[in-house]
Protein backbone atom coordinates (compact mmCIF):
# COMPACT_ATOMS: atom_id res chain seq x y z
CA UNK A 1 96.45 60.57 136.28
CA UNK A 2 98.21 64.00 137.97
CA UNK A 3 98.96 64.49 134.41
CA UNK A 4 96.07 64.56 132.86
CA UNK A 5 93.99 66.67 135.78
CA UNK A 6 96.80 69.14 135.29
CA UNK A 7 96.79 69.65 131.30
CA UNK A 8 93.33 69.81 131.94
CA UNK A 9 93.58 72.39 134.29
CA UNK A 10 96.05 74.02 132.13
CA UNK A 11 93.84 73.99 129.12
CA UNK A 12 90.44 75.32 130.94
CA UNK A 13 92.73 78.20 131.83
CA UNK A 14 94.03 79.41 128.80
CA UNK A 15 91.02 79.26 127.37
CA UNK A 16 88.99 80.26 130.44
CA UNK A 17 91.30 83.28 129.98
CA UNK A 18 91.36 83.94 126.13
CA UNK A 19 89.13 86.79 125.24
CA UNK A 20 86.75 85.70 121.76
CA UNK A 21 88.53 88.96 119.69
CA UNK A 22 92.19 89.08 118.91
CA UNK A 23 93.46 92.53 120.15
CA UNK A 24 96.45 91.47 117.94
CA UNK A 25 96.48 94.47 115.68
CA UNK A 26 99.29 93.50 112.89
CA UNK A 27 98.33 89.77 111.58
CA UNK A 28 98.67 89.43 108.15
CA UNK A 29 97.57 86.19 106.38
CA UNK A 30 98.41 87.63 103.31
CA UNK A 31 102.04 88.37 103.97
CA UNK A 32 104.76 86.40 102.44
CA UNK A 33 106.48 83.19 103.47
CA UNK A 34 109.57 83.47 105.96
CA UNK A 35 112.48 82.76 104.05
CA UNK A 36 115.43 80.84 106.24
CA UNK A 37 118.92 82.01 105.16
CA UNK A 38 122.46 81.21 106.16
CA UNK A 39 123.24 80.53 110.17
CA UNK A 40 119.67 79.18 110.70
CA UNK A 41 118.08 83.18 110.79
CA UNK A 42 115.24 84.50 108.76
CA UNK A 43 115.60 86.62 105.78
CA UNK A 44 114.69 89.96 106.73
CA UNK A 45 114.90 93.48 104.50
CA UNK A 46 112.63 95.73 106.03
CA UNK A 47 112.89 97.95 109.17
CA UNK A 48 109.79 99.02 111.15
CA UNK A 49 109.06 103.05 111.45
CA UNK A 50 106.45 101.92 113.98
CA UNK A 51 107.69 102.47 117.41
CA UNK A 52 105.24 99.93 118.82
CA UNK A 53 106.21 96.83 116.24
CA UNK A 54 107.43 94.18 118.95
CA UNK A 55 107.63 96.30 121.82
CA UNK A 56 103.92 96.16 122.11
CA UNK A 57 101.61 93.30 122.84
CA UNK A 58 99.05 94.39 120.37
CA UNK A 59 101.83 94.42 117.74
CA UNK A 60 104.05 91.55 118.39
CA UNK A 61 106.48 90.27 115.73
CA UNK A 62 104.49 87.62 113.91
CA UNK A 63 106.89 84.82 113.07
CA UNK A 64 104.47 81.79 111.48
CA UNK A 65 106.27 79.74 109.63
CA UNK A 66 105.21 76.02 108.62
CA UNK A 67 104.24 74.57 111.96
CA UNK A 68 104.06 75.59 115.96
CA UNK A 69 105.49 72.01 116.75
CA UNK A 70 109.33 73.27 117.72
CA UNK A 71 107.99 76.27 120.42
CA UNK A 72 111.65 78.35 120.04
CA UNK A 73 112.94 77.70 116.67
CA UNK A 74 111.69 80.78 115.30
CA UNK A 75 112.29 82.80 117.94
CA UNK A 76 115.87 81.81 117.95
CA UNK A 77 115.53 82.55 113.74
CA UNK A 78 114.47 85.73 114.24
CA UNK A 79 116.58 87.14 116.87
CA UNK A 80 120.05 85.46 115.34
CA UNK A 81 119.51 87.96 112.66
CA UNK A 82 119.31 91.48 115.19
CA UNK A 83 121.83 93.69 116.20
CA UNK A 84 121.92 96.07 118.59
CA UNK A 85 121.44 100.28 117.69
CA UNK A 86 125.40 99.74 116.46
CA UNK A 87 125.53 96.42 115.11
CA UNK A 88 126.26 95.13 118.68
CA UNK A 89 125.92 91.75 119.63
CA UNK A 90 122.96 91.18 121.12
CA UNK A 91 122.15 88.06 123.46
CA UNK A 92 118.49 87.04 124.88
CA UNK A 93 116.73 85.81 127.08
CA UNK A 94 113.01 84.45 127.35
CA UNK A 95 111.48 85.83 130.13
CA UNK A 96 107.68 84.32 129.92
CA UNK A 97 104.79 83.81 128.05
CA UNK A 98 101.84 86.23 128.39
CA UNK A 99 98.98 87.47 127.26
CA UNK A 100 96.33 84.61 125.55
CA UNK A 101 94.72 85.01 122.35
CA UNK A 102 92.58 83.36 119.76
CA UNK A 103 94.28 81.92 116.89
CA UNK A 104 93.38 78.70 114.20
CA UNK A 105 96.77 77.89 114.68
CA UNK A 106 96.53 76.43 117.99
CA UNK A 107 94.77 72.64 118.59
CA UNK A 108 93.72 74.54 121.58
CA UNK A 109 91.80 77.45 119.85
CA UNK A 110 94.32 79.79 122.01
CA UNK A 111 98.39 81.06 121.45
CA UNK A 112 100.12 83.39 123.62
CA UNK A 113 102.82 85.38 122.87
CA UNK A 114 106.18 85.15 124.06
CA UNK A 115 108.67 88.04 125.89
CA UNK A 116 112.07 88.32 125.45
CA UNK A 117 114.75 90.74 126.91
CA UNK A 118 117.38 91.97 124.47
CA UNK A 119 120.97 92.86 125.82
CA UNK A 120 123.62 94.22 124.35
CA UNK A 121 127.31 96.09 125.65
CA UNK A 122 126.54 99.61 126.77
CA UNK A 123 122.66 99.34 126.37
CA UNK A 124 121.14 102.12 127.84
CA UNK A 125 117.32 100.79 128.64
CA UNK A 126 115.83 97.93 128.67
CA UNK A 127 114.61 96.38 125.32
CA UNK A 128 111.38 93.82 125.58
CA UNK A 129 109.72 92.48 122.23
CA UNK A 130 107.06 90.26 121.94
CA UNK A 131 106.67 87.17 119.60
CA UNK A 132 103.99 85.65 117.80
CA UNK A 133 104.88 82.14 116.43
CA UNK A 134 101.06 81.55 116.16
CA UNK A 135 99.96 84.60 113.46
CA UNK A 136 101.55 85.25 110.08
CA UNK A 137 103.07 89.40 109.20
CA UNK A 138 105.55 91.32 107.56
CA UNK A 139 108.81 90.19 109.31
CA UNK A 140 111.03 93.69 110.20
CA UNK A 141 113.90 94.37 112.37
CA UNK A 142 111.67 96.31 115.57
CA UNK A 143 112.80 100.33 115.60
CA UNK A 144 116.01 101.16 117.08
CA UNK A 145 117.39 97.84 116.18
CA UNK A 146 119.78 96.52 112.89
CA UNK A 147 120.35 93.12 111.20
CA UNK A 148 123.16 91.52 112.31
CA UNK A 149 126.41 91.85 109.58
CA UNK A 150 127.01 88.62 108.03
């Protein structure tokens, strides 16, 4: 019964909290299918000029691809492929889940986006993206960043 007040109560809040407009500024239905590739990481071959792709909540890294059932999956896709500035090794961490939004992807009606911190030897700043596994988009490597050599 504490189980079901509390989902509940989770649910009236997310949605309590979910604005009826998307500020979400980079969906694209129309982009193509993720493509998985060797060492369970996404095919990726373009690089982002914007300075704002996945370091910005309105322009998270949208990583749709199939289903929302397994929550890290794609994450952990997408991130396996980066490098740091100098092909460093970067490791990562999830650090919460923010920022609610409106999405048909969601039995809910609502997504939110997930933040990660990016490290890497002899980073100089500290590197925060934000992921999307709700909303479909062009899938590039955020500025500053490389793909990972094979």
């Amino acid at each position: 019964m504490k189980k079901t007040a509390l989902l509940i109560a989770l649910i009236i809040s997310i949605t309590s909290c979910t604005s009826t407009k998307s500020t979400i500024k980079n969906i694209d239905n129309d982009a193509p299918n993720l493509q998985l590739v060797e060492n369970n990481t996404f095919y990726i071959s373009e690089f982002s000029k914007d300075r704002k792709y996945g370091y910005d909540k309105d322009y998270p890294i949208n990583i749709f691809f199939e289903s929302t059932r397994n929550e890290t999956i794609n994450q952990q896709r997408f991130l396996n492929a980066l490098a740091g500035p100098k092909g460093e090794k970067i490791t990562y961490t999830k650090l919460e889940s923010c920022c609610p939004f409106p999405t048909k992807r969601s039995a809910m009606g609502a997504g939110l986006l997930d933040v990660y911190e990016l490290k890497w030897e002899g980073q100089k700043s500290l590197v925060i993206l934000y992921l999307n596994i709700y909303e479909k988009g062009v899938l590039m490597v955020p500025f500053g960043l490389r793909l990972k050599n094979k």
